[in-house]
PDB file of N, CA and C in Angstrom:
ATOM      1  N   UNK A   1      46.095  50.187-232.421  1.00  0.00           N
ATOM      2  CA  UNK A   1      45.187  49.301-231.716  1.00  0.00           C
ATOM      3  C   UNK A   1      45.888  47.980-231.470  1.00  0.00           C
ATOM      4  N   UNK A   2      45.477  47.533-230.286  1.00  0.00           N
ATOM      5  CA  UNK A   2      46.243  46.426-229.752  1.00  0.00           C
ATOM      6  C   UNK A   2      45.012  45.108-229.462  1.00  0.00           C
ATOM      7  N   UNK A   3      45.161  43.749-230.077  1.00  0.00           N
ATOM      8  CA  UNK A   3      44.609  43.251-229.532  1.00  0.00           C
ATOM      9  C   UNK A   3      45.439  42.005-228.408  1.00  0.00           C
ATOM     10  N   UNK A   4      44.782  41.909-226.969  1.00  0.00           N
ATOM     11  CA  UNK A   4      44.957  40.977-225.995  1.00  0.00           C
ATOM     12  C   UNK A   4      45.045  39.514-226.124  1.00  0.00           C
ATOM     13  N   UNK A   5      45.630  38.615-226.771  1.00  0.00           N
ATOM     14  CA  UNK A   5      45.250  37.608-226.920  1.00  0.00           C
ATOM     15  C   UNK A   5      45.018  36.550-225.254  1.00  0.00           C
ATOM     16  N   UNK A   6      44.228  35.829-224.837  1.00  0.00           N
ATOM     17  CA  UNK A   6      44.041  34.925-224.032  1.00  0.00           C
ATOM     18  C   UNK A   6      46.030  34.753-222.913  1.00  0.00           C
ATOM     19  N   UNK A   7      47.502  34.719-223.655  1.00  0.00           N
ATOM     20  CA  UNK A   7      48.069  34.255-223.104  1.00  0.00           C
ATOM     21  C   UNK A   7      48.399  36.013-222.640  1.00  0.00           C
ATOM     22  N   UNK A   8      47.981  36.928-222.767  1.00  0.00           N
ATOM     23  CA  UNK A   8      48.716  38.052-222.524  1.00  0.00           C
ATOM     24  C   UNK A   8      49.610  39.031-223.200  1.00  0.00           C
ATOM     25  N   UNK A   9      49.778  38.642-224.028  1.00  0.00           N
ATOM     26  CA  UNK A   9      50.620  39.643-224.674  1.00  0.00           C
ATOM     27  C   UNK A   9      49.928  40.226-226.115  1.00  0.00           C
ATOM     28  N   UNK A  10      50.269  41.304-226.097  1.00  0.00           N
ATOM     29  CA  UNK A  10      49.759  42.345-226.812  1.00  0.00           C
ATOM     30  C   UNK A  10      50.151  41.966-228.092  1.00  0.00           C
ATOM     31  N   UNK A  11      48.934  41.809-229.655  1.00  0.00           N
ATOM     32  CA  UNK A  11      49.417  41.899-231.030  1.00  0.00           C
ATOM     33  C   UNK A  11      49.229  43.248-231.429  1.00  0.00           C
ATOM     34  N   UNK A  12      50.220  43.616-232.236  1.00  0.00           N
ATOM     35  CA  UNK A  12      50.461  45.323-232.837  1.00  0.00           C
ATOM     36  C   UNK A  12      49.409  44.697-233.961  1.00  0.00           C
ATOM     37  N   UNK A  13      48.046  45.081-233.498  1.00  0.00           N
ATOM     38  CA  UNK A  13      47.221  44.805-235.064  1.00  0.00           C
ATOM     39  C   UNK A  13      47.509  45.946-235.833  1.00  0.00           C
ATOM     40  N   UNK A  14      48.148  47.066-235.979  1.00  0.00           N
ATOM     41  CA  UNK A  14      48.275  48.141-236.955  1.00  0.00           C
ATOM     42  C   UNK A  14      49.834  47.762-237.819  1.00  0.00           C
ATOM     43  N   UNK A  15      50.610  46.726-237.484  1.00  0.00           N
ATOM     44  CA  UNK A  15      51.588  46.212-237.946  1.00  0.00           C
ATOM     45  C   UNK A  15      51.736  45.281-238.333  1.00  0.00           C
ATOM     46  N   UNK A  16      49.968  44.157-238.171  1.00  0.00           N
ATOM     47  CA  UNK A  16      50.069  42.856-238.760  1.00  0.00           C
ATOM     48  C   UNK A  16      49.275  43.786-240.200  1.00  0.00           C
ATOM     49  N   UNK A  17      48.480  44.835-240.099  1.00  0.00           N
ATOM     50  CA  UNK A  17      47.815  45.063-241.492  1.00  0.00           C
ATOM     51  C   UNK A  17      48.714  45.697-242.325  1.00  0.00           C
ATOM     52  N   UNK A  18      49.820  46.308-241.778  1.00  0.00           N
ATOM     53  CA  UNK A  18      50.830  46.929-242.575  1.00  0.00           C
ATOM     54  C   UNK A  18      50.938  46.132-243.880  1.00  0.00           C
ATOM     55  N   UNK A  19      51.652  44.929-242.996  1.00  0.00           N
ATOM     56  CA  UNK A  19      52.216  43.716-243.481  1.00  0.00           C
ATOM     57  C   UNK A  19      51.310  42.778-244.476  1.00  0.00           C
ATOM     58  N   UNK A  20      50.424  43.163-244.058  1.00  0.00           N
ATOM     59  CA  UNK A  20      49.312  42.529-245.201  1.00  0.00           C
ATOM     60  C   UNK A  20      49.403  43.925-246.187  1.00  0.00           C
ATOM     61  N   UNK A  21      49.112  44.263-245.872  1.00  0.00           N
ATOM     62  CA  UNK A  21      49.061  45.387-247.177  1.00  0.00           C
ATOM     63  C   UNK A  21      50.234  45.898-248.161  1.00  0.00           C
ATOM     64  N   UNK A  22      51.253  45.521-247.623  1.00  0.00           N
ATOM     65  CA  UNK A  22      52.540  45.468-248.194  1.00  0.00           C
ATOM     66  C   UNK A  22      52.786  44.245-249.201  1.00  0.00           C
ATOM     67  N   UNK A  23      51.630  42.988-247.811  1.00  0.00           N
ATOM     68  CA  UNK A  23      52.011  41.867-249.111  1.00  0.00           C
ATOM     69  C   UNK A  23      50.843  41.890-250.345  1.00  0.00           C
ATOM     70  N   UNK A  24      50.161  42.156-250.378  1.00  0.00           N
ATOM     71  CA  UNK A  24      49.195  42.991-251.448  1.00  0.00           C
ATOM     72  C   UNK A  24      49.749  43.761-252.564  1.00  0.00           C
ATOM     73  N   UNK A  25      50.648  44.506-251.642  1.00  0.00           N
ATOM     74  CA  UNK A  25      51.040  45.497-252.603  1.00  0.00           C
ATOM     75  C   UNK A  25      52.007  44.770-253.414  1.00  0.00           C
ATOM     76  N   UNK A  26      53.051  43.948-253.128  1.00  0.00           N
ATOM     77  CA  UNK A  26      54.128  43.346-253.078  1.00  0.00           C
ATOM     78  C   UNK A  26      53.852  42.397-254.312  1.00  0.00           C
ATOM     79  N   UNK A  27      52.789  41.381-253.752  1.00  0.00           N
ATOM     80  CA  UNK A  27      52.424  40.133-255.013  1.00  0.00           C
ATOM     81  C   UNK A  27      51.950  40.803-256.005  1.00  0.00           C
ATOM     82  N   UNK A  28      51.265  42.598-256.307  1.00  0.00           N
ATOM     83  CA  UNK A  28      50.821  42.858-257.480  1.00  0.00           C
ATOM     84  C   UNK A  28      51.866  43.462-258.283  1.00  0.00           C
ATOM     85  N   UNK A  29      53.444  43.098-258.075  1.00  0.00           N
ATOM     86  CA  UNK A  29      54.760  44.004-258.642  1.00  0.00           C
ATOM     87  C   UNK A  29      54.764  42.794-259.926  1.00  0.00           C
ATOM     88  N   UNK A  30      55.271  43.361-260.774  1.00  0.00           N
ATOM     89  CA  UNK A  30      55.725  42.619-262.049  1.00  0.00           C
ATOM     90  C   UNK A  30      57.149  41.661-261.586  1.00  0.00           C
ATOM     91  N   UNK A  31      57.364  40.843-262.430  1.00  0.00           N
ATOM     92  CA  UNK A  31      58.618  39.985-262.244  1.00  0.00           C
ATOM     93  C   UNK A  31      58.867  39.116-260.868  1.00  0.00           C
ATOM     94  N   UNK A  32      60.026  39.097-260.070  1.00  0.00           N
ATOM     95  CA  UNK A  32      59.227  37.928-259.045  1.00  0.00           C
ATOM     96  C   UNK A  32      60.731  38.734-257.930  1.00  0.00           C
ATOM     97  N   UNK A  33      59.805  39.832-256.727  1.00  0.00           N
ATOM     98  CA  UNK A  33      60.445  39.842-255.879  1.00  0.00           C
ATOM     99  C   UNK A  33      60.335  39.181-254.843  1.00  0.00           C
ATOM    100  N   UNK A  34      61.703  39.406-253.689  1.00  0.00           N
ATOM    101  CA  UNK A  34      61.950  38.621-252.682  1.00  0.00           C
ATOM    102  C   UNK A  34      61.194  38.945-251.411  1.00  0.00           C
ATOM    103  N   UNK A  35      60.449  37.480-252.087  1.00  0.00           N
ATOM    104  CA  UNK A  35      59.338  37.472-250.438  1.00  0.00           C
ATOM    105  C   UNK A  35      59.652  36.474-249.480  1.00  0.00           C
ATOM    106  N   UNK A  36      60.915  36.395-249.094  1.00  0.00           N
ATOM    107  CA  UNK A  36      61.163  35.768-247.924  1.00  0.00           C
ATOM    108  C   UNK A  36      61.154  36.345-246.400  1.00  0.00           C
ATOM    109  N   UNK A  37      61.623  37.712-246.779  1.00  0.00           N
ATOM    110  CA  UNK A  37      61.257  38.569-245.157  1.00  0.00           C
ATOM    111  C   UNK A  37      60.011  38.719-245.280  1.00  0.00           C
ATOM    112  N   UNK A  38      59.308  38.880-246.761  1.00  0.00           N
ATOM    113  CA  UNK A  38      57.516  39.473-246.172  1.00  0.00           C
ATOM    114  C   UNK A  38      56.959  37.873-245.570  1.00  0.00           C
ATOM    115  N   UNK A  39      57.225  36.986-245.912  1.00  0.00           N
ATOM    116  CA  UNK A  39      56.833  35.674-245.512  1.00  0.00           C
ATOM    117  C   UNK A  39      57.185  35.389-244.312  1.00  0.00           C
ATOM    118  N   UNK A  40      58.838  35.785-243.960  1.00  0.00           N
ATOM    119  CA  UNK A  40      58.837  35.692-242.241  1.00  0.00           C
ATOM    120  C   UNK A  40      57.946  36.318-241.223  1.00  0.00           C
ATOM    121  N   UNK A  41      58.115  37.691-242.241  1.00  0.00           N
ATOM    122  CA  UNK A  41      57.157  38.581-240.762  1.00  0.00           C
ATOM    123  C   UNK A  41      55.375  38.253-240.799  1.00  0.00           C
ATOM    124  N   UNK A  42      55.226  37.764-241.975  1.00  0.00           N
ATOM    125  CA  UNK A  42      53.555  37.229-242.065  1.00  0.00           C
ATOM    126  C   UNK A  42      53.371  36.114-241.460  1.00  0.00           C
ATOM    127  N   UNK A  43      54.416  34.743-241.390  1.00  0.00           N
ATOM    128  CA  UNK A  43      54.015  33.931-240.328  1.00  0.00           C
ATOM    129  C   UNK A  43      54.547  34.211-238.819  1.00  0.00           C
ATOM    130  N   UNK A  44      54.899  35.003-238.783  1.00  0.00           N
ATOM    131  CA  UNK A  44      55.186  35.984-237.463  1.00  0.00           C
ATOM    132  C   UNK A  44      53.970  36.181-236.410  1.00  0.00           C
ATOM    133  N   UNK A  45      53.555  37.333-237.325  1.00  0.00           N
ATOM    134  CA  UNK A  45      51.900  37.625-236.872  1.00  0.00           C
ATOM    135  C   UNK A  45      50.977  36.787-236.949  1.00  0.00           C
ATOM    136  N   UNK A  46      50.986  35.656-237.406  1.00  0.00           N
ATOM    137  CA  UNK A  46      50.078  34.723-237.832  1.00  0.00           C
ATOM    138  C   UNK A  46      50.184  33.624-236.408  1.00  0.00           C
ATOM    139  N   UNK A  47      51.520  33.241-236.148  1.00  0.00           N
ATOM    140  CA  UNK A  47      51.941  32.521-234.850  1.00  0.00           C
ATOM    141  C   UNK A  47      51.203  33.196-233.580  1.00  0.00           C
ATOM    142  N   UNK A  48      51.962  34.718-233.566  1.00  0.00           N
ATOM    143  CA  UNK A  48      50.874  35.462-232.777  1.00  0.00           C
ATOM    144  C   UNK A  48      49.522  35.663-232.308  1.00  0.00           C
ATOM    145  N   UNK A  49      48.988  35.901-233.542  1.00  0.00           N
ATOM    146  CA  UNK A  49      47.362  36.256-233.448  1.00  0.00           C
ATOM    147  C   UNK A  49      46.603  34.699-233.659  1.00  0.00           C
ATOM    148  N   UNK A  50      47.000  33.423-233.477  1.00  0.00           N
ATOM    149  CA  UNK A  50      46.472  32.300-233.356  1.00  0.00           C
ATOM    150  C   UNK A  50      45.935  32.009-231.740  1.00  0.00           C
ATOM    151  N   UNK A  51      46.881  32.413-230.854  1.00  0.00           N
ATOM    152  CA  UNK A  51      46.171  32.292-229.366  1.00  0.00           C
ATOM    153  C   UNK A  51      44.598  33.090-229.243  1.00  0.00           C
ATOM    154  N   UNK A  52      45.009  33.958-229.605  1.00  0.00           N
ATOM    155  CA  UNK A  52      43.603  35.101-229.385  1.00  0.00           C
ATOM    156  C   UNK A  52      42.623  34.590-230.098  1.00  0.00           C
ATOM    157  N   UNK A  53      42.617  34.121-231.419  1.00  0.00           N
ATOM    158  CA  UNK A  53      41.586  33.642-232.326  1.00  0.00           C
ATOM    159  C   UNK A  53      40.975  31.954-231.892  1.00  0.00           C
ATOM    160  N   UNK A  54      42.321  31.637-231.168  1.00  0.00           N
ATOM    161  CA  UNK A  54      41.649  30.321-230.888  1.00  0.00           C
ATOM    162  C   UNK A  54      40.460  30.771-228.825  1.00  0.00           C
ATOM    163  N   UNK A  55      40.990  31.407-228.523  1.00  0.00           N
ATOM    164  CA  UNK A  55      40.535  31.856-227.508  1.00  0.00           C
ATOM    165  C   UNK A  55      39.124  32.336-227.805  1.00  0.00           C
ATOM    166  N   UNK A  56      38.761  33.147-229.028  1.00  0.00           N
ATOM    167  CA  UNK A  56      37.546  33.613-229.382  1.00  0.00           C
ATOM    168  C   UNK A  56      36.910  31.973-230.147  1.00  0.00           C
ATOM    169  N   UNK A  57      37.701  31.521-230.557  1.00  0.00           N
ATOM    170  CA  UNK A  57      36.917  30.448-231.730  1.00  0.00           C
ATOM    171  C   UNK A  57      36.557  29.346-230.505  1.00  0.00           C
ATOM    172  N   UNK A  58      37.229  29.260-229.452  1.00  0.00           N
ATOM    173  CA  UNK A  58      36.254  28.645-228.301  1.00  0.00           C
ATOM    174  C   UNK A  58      34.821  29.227-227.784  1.00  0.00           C
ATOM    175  N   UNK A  59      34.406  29.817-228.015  1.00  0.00           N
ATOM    176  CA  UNK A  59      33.603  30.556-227.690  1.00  0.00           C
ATOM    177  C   UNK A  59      31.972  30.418-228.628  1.00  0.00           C
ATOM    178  N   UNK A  60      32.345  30.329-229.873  1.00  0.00           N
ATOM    179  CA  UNK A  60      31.778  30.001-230.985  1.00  0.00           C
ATOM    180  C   UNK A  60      30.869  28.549-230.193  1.00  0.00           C
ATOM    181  N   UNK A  61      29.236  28.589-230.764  1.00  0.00           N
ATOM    182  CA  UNK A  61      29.301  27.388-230.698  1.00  0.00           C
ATOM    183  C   UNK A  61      29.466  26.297-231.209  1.00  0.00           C
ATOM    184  N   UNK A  62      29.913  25.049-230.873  1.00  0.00           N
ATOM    185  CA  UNK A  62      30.344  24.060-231.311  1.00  0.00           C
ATOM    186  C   UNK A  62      29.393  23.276-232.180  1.00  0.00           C
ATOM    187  N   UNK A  63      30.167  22.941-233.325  1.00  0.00           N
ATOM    188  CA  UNK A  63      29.203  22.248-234.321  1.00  0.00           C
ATOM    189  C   UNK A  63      28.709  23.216-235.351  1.00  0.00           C
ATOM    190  N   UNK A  64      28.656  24.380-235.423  1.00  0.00           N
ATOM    191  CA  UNK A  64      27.841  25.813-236.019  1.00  0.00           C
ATOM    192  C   UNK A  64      28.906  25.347-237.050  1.00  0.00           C
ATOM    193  N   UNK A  65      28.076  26.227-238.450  1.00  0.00           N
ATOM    194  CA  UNK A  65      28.838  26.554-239.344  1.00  0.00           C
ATOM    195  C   UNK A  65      30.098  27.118-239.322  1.00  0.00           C
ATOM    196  N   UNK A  66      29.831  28.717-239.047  1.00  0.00           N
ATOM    197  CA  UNK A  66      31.097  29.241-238.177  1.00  0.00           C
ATOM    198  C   UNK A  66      32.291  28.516-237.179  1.00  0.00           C
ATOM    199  N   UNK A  67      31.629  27.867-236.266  1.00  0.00           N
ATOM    200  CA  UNK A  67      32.544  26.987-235.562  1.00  0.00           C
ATOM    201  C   UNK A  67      33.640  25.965-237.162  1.00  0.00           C
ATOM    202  N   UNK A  68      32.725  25.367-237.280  1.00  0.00           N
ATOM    203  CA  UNK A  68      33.839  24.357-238.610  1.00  0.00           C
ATOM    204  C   UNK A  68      34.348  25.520-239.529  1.00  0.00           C
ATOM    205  N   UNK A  69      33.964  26.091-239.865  1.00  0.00           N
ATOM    206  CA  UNK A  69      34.645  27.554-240.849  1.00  0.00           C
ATOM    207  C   UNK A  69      36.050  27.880-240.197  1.00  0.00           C
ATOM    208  N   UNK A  70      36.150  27.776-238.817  1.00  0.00           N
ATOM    209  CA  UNK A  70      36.930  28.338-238.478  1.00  0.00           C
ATOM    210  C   UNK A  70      38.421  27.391-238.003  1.00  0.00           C
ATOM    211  N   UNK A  71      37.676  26.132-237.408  1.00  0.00           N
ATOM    212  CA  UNK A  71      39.043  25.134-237.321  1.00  0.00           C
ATOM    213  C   UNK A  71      39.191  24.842-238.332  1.00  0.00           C
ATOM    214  N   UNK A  72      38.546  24.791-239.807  1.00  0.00           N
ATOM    215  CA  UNK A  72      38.864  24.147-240.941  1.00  0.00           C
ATOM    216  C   UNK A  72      40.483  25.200-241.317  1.00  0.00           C
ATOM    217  N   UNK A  73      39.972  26.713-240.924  1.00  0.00           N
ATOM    218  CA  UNK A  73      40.914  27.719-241.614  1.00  0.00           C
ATOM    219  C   UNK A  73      42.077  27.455-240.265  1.00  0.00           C
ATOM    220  N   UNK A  74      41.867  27.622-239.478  1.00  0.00           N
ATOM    221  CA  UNK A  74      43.024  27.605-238.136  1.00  0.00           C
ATOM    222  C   UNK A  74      43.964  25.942-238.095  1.00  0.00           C
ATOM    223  N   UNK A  75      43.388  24.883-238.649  1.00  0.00           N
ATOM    224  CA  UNK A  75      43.908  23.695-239.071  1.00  0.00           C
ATOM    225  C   UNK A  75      45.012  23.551-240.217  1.00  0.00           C
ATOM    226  N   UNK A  76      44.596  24.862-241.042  1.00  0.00           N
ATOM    227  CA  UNK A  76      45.310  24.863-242.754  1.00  0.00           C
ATOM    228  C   UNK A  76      46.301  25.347-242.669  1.00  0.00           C
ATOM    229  N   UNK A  77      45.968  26.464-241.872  1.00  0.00           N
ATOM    230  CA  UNK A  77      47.044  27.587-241.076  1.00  0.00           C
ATOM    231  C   UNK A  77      48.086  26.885-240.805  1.00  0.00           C
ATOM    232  N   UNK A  78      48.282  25.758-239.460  1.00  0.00           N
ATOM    233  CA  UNK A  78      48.716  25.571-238.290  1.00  0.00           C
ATOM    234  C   UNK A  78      49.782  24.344-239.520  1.00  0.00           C
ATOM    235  N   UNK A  79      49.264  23.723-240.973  1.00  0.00           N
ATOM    236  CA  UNK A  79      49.771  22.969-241.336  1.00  0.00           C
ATOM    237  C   UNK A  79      50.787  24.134-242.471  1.00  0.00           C
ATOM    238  N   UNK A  80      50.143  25.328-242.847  1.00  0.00           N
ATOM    239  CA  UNK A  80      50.910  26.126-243.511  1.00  0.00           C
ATOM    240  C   UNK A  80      52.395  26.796-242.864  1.00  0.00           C
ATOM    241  N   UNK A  81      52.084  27.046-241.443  1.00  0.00           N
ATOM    242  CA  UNK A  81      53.050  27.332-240.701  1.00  0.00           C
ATOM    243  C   UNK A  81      54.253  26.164-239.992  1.00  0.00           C
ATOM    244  N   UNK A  82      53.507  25.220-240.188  1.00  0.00           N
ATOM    245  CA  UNK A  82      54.176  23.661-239.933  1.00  0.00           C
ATOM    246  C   UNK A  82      55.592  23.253-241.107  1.00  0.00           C
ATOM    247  N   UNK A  83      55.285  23.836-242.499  1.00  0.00           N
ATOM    248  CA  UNK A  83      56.221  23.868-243.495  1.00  0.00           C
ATOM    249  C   UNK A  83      57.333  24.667-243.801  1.00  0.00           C
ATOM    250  N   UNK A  84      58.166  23.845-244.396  1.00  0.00           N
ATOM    251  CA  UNK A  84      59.784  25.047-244.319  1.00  0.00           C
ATOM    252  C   UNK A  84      59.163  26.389-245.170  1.00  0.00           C
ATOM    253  N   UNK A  85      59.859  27.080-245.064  1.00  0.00           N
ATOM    254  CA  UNK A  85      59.145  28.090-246.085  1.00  0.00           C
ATOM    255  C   UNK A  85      59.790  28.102-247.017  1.00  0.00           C
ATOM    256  N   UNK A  86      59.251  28.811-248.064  1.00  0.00           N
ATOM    257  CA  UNK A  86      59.172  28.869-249.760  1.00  0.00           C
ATOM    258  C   UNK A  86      60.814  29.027-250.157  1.00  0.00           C
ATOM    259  N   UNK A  87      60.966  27.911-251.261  1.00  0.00           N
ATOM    260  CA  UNK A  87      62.370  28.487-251.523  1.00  0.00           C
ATOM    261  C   UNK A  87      62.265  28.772-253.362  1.00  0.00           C
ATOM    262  N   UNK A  88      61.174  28.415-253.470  1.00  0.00           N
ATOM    263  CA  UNK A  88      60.965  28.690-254.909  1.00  0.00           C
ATOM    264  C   UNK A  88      59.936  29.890-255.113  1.00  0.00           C
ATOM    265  N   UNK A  89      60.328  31.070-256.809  1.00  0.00           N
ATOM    266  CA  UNK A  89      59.386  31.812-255.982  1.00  0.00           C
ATOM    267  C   UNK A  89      58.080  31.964-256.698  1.00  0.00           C
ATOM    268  N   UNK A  90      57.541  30.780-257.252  1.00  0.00           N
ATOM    269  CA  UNK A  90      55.915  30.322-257.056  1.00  0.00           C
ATOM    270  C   UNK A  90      55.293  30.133-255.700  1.00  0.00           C
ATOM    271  N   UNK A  91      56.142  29.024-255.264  1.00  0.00           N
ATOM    272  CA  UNK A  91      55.659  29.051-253.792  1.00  0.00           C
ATOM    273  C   UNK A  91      55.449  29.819-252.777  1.00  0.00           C
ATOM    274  N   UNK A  92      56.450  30.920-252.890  1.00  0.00           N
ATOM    275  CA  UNK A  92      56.868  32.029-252.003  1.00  0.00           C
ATOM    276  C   UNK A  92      55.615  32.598-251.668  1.00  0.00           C
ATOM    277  N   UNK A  93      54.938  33.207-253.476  1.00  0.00           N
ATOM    278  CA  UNK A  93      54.112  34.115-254.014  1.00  0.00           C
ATOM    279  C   UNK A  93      52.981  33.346-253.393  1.00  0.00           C
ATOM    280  N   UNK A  94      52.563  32.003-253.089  1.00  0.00           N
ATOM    281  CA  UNK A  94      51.142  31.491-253.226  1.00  0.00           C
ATOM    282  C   UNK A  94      51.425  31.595-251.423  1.00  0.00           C
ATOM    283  N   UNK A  95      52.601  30.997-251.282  1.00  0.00           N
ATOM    284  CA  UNK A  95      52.527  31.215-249.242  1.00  0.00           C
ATOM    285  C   UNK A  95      52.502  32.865-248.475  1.00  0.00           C
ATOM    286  N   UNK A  96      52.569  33.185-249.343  1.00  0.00           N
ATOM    287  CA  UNK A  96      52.576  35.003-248.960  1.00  0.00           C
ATOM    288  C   UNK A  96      50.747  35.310-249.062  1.00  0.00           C
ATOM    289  N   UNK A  97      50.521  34.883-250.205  1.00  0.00           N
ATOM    290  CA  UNK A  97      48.824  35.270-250.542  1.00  0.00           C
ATOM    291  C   UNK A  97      48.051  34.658-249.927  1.00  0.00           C
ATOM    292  N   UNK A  98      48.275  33.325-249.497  1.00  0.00           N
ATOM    293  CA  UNK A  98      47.560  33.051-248.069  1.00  0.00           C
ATOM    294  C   UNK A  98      48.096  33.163-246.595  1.00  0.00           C
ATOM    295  N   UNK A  99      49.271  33.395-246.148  1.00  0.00           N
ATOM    296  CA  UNK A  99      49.292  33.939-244.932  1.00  0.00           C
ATOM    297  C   UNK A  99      48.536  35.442-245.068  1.00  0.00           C
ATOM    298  N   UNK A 100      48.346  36.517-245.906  1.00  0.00           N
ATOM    299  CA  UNK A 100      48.203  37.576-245.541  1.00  0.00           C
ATOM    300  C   UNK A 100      46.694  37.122-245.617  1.00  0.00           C
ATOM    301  N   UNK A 101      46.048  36.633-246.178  1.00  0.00           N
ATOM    302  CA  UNK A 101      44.444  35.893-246.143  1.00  0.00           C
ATOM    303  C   UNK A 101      44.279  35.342-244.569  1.00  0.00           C
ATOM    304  N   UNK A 102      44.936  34.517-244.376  1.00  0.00           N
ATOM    305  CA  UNK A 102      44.764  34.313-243.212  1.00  0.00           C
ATOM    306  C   UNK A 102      45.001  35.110-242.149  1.00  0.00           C
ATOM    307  N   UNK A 103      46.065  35.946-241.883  1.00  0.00           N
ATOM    308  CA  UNK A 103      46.127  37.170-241.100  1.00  0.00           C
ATOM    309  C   UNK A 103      45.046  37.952-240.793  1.00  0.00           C
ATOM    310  N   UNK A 104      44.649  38.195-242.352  1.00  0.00           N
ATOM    311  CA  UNK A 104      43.449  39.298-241.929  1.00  0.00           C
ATOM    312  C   UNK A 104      42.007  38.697-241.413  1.00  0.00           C
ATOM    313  N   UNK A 105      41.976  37.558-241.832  1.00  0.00           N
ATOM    314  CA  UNK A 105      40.577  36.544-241.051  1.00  0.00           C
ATOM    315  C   UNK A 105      40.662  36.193-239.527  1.00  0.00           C
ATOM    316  N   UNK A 106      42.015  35.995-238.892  1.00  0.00           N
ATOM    317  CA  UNK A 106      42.746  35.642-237.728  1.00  0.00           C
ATOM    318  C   UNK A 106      42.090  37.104-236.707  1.00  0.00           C
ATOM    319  N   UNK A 107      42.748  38.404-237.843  1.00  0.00           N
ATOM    320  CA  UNK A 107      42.097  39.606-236.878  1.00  0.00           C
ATOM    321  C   UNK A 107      40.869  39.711-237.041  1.00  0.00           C
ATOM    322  N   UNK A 108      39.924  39.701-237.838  1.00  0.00           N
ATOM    323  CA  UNK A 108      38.470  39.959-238.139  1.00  0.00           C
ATOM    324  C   UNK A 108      37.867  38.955-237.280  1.00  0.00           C
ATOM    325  N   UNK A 109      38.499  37.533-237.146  1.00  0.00           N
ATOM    326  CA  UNK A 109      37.807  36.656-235.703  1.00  0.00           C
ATOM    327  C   UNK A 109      38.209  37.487-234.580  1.00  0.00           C
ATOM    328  N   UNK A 110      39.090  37.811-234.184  1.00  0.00           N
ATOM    329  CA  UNK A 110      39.027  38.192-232.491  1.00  0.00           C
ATOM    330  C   UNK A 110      38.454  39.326-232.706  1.00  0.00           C
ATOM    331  N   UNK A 111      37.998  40.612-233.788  1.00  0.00           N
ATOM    332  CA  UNK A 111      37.259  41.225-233.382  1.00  0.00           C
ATOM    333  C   UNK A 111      38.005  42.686-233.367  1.00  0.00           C
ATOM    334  N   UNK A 112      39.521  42.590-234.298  1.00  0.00           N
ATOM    335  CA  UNK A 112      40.365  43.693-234.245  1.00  0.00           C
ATOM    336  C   UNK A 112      40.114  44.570-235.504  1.00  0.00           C
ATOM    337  N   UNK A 113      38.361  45.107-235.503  1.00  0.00           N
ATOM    338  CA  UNK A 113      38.177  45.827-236.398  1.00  0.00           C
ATOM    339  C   UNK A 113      38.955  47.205-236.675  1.00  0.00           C
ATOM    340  N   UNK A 114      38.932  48.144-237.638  1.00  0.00           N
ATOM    341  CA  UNK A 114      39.217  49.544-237.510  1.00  0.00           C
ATOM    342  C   UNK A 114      38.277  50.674-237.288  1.00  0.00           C
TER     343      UNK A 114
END
């Protein structure tokens, strides 16, 4: 399943949930593996699926709960993706567990159920 975002181009939503589910799987391993590619490819999809979500989160009306629910999370995002990424691997582990949080809220706004 593919969702359309507003600029045109197609997100592989069956490859952003991979990736969440990998990082799931990933943060519940003992000892501390290397989550720097799962962290690239999670703010990957996350860069991606922000047009489409902001395209739907226009839509929302303004002022609603939902409406602030949603720039509050697309604001946190935009400052999470704004930062170098993790070189320590506490950080790694806590920027991995919320990009894949946010990923999957990013698809559940535009509506890329299964």
């Amino acid at each position: 399943m593919t969702a359309a975002p507003s600029t045109g181009t197609p997100v592989d939503v069956e490859a952003v949930r991979t990736a969440i589910e990998r990082a799931q799987e990933t943060l519940a391993l003992p000892g501390r593996p290397d989550l720097a590619p799962l962290e690239a490819e999670l703010r990957a999809h996350a860069e991606a699926l922000l047009p489409a979500a902001e395209a739907a989160g226009a839509e929302l009306w303004h002022d609603s709960l939902e409406w602030w629910q949603f720039q509050s999370r697309v604001s946190l995002l935009r400052g999470v993706l704004a930062k170098p990424r993790a070189v320590d691997p506490l950080t790694a582990h806590i920027q991995v567990s919320h990009l894949a949080a946010d990923c999957t809220a990013l698809l559940d706004h535009i509506g890329a159920k299964q």
